[in-house]
Each structure stands twice: as C-alpha cells, then as structure tokens.
Protein backbone atom coordinates (compact mmCIF):
# COMPACT_ATOMS: atom_id res chain seq x y z
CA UNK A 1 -14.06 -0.56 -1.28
CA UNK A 2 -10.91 1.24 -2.39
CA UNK A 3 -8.04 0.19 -5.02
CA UNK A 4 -4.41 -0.25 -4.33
CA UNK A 5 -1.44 -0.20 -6.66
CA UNK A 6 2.21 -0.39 -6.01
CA UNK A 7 5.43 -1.03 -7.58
CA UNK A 8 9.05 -2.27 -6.60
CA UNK A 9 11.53 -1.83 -9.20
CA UNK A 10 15.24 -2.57 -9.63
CA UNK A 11 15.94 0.26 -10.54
CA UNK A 12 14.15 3.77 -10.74
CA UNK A 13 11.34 4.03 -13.85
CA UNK A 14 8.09 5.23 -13.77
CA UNK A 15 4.46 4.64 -13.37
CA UNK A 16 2.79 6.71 -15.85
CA UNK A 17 0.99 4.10 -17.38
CA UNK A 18 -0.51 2.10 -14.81
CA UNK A 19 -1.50 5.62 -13.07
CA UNK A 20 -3.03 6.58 -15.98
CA UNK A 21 -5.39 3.46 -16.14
CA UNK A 22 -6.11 3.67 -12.38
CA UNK A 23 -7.31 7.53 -12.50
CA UNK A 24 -10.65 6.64 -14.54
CA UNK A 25 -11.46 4.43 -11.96
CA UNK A 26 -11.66 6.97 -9.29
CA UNK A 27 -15.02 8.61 -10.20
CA UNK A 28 -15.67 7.39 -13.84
CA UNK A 29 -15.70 4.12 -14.59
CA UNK A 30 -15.10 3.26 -10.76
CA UNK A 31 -16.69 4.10 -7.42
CA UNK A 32 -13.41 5.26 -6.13
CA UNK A 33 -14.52 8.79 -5.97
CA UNK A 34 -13.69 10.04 -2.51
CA UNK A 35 -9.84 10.82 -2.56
CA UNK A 36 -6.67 9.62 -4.39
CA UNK A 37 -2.66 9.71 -3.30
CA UNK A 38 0.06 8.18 -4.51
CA UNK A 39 4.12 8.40 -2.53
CA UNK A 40 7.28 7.54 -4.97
CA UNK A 41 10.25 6.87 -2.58
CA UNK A 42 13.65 9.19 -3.31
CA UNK A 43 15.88 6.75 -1.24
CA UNK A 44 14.34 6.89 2.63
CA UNK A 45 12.12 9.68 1.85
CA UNK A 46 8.65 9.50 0.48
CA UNK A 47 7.44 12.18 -2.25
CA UNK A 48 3.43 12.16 -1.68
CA UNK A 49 0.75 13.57 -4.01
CA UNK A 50 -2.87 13.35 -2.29
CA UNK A 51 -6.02 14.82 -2.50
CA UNK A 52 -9.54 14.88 -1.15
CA UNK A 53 -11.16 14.32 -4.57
CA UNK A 54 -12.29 12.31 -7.29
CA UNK A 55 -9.09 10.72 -9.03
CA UNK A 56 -10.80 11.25 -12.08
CA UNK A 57 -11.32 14.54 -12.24
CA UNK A 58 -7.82 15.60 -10.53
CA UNK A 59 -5.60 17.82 -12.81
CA UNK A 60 -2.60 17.14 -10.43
CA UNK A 61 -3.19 13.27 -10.78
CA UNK A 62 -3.45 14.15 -14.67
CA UNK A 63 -0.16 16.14 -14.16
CA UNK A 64 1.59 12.86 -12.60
CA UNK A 65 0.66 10.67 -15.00
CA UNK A 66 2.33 12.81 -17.68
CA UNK A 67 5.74 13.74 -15.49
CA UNK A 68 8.85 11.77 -15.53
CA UNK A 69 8.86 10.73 -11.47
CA UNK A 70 11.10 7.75 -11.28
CA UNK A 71 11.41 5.57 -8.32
CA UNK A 72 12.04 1.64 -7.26
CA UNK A 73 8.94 1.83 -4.82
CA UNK A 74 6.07 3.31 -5.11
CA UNK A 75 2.61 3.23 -3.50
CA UNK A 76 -0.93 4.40 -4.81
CA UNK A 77 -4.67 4.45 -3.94
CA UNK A 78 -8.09 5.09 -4.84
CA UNK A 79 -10.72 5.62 -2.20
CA UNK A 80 -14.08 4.69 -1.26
CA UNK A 81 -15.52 5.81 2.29
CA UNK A 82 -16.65 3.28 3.68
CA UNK A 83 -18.79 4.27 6.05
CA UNK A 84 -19.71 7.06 4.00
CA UNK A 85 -19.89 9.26 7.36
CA UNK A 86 -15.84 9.09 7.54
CA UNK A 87 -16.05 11.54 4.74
CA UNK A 88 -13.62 13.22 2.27
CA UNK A 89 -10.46 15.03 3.96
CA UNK A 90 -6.86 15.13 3.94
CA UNK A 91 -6.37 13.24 7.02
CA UNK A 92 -8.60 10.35 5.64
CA UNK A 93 -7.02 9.75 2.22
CA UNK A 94 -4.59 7.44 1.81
CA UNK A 95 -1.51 6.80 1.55
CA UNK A 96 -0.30 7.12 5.31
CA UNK A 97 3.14 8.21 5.80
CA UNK A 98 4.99 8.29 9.47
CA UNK A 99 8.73 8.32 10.33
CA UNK A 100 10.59 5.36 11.82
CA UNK A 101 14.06 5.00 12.53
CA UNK A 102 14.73 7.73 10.05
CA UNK A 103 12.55 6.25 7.12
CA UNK A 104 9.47 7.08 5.83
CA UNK A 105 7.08 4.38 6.13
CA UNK A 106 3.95 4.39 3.90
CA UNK A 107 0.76 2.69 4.37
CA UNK A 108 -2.51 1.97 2.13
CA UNK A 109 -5.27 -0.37 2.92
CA UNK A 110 -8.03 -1.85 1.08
CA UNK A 111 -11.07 -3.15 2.66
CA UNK A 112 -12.63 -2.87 6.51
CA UNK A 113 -12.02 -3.14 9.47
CA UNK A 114 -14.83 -2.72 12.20
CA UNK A 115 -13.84 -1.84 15.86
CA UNK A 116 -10.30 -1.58 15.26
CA UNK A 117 -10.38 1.86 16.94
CA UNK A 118 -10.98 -0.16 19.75
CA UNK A 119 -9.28 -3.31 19.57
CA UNK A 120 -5.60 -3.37 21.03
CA UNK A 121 -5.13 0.05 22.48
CA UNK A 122 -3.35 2.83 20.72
CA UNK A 123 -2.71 5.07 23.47
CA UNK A 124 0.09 2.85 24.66
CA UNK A 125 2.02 3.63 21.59
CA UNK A 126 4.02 6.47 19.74
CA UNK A 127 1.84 6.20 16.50
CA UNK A 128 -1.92 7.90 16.53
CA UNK A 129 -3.77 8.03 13.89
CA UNK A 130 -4.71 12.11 12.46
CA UNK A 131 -7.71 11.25 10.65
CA UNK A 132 -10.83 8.83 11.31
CA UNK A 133 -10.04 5.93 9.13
CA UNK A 134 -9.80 2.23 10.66
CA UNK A 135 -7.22 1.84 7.64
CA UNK A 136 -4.61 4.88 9.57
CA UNK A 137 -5.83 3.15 12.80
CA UNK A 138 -4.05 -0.27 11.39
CA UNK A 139 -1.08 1.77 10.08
CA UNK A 140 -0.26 3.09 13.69
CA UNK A 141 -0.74 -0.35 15.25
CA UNK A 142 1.71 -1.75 12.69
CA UNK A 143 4.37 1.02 13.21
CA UNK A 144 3.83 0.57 16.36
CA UNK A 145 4.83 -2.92 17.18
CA UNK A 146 8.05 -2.68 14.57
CA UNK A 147 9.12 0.46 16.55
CA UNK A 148 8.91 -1.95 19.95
CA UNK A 149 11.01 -4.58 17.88
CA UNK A 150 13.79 -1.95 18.10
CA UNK A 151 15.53 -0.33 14.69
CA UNK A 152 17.14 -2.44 11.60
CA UNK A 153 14.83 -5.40 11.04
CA UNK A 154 16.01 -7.69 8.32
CA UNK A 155 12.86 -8.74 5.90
CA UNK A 156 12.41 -12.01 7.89
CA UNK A 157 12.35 -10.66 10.92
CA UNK A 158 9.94 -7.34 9.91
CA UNK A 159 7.79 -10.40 8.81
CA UNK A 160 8.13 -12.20 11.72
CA UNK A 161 7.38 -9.09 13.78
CA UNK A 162 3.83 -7.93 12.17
CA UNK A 163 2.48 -11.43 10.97
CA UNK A 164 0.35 -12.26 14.26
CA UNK A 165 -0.75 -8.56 14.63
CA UNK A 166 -1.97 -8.71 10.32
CA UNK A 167 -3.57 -12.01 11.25
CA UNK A 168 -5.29 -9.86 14.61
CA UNK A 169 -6.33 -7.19 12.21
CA UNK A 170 -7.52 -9.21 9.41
CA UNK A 171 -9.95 -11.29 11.72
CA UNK A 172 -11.58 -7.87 12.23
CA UNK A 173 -12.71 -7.69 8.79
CA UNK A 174 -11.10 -7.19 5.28
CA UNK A 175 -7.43 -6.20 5.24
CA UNK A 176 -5.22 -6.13 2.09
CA UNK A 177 -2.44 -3.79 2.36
CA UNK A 178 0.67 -2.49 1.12
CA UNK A 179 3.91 -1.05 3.16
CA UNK A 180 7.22 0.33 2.19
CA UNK A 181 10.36 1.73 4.22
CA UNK A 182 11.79 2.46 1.11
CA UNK A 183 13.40 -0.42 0.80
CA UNK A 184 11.10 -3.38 1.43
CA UNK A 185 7.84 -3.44 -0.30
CA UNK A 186 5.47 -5.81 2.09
CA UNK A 187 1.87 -6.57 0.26
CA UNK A 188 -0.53 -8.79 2.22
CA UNK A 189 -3.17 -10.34 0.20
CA UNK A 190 -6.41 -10.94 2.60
CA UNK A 191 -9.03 -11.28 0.18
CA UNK A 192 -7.96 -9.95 -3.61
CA UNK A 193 -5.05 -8.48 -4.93
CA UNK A 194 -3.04 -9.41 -8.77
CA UNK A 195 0.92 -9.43 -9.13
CA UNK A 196 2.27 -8.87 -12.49
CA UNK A 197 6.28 -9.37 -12.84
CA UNK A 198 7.72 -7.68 -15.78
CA UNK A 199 11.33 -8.03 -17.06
CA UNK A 200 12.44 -5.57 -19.20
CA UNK A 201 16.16 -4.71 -20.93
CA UNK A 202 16.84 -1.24 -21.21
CA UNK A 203 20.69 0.57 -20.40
CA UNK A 204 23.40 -1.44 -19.66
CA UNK A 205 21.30 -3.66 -16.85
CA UNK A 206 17.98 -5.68 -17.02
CA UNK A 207 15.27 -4.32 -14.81
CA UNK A 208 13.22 -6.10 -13.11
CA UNK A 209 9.91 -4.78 -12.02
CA UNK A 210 6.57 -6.22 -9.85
CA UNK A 211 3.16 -4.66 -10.06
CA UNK A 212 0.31 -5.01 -7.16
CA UNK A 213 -3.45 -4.20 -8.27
CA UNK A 214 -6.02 -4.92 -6.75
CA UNK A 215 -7.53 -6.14 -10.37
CA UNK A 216 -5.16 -6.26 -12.78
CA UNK A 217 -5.08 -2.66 -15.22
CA UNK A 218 -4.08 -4.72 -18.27
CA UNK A 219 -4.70 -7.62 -20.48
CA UNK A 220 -1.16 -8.75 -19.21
CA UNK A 221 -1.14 -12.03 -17.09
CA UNK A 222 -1.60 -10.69 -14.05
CA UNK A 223 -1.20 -13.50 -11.41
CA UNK A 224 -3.95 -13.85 -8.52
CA UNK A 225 -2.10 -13.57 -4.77
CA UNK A 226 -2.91 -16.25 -2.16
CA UNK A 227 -5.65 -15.27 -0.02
CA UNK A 228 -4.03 -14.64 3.53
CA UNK A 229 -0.40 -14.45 2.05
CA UNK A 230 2.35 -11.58 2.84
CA UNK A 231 4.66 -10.76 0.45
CA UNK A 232 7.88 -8.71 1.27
CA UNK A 233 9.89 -7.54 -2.02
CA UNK A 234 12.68 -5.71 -3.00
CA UNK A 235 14.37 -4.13 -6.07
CA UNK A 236 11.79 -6.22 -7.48
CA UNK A 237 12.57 -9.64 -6.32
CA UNK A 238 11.12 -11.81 -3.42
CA UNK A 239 13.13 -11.37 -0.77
CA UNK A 240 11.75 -13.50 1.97
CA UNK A 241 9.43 -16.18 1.24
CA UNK A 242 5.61 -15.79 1.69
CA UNK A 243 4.28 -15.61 5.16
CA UNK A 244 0.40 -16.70 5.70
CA UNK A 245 -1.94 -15.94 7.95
CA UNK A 246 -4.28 -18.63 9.34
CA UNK A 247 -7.06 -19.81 7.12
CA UNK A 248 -10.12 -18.74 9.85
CA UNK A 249 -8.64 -15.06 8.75
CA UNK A 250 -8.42 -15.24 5.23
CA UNK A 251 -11.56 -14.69 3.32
C-alpha cells in the first residue's frame, strides 16, 4: 500500500523535516517505490512536485526537502502499485489535482479499491479520471458530487455532502484519504492513519500546526485516528466535528 502525509498550519512554515523522513521510505527502507508527489497550497492554487520514481532516489524530492516552501496546507504521498499492472506514470502518481469553483482541489489515497471504475458511473459527471488508478477514479467521484452541491460549501456542509459517497467507496475496499481546497484540509481515516498536533511560538503569533501519517515519522506522540472517522481542519484547528462512517465500512 502507499503512505500519506499532510499538514494544515496556521500559518505558512514548512515541511522539510517530515519530507525528509518520508523519502527513505519510498524505495529504501519502504516498499513505496513506484512514484512520489507532494502539492503546497499558495492561497487557492496548488504548487505540485511529482514523479514516476522511487522517492528515495529522487534528487528533486532531495531538492524539496532542503528548500524553504512554506504553506498552511500541504499534501504528500508515497506509492505502491497495487496491482502492479497499473504501473509507474505521471497520470498514476499521486497527488490528484482538478479545479473547482476556482480552487485547486487535491487528492491522495491510501489503500484499494476494487471495481470502483465501475461502481457509480463517471460518465455522468464533469470529473474523469487521466490515469488508471481506482484512487483518481475516487477523486473524480468526490469532485464530482461537491460540484452538483453547487459552489461555497461551508465545512459542515462539504462534510455533509461526501460522507455517504466515502462510506460507498470505502465498502469497496480500503480508503484513507486526504483533500484540500486550500482552505479545508478533510482526512478520512478508514483503516490507519496518526495525527500529531504541535504548538509552537515563533514571531509575534503562536502557530498551530496538525500532522497526518499514515505511521507516525517520529518518536513524538502521534495519536491513532478513529477507524471510519473524517476529519475536516483548518489553519490547524478542527473545524467541524468528526463525521463517521458506518461500522460495516470501517475496517
């Protein structure tokens, strides 16, 4: 399977650390050899680094780590094909971005999800998948039923919107996920993924900052997420409180 990792943030600071403890496990001390990305928002736009290769042998990924990006969301990945036949390409490595009501909207997924292709149709909706992933496949289904809920969805109703379709998709097989607009940072939890809230003082303002792993990158107390919940944060606080999806779809 693959590894996520996100952030939401306060205010802008970076990720070089937790990148930099990821990247080994793309290829070295990890499976995760079959493409990397990660997207720092600027505002409503996304900034995405991705590639078809092995995170640990990536000089841009090495490059990241090492450069002063700053952002208050940010979304990364480390892929495993799975099947194997849905090989290494551009269109297949994650994260998935699209544009909605003049955001970009990013998308990563960890796990499987058989016959999604052809579960609920997609040909009834504006979002299509490029690649051959059932993760992009669950993106576009997602986008797709927020774009039918019309534009400017507060974080209880975004929830309220995609909760039965994430409990649809997750009886399918294993879906953890993360999503951003830019502004709302929504993580469900199917099966395993670790939060780890940090407070920090720095400047004339205290940040407060949220990390998502799937297993934790530190020896910090990194906090176990309900199996089945959905989290939607911003500027690193809970801003809605946790959604669930039924227990028959939570592994």
């Amino acid at each position: 399977m693959c590894e996520l990792f996100a952030m939401s943030a306060s205010r802008p600071t970076d990720v070089n650390q937790s990148l930099a403890l990821l990247q080994p496990r793309g290829g070295e001390i990890g499976p995760h050899a079959d493409g990397w990305g990660v997207a720092f928002y600027e505002g409503r736009a996304a900034r995405i680094f991705k590639e078809p290769v092995p995170a640990a042998e990536s000089r841009c990924l090495a490059f990241i780590t090492e450069y002063d990006f700053r952002s208050t969301n940010v979304i990364a990945h480390i892929r495993k094909a799975n099947p194997e036949k849905i090989g290494r390409a551009s269109a297949n490595t994650h994260p998935f971005e699209r544009e909605l009501d003049g955001r970009s909207w990013v998308f990563a997924h960890n796990g499987k999800l058989p016959g999604v292709s052809t579960a609920p149709p997609l040909s009834s909706g504006r979002f299509q998948p490029l690649g051959d992933t059932d993760s992009e496949h669950a993106f576009c289904l997602l986008l797709n039923r927020i774009a039918e809920s019309g534009p400017g969805l507060s974080a209880g109703e975004l929830l309220t919107t995609i909760t039965p379709l994430i409990s649809d998709l997750a009886s399918l097989g294993e879906f953890n996920f993360m999503l951003s607009d830019g502004e709302h940072l929504i993580a469900h939890a199917h099966t395993h993924l670790h939060k780890l809230r940090r407070n920090c003082c720095g400047g004339d303002a205290a940040q407060e900052i949220v990390l998502f792993a799937t297993k934790p990158l530190t020896d910090e107390p990194w906090q176990p997420l309900e199996p089945g919940s959905v989290h939607v944060f911003a500027e690193g606080k809970e801003v809605h409180p946790n959604g669930s999806i039924p227990a028959s779809h939570a592994a």
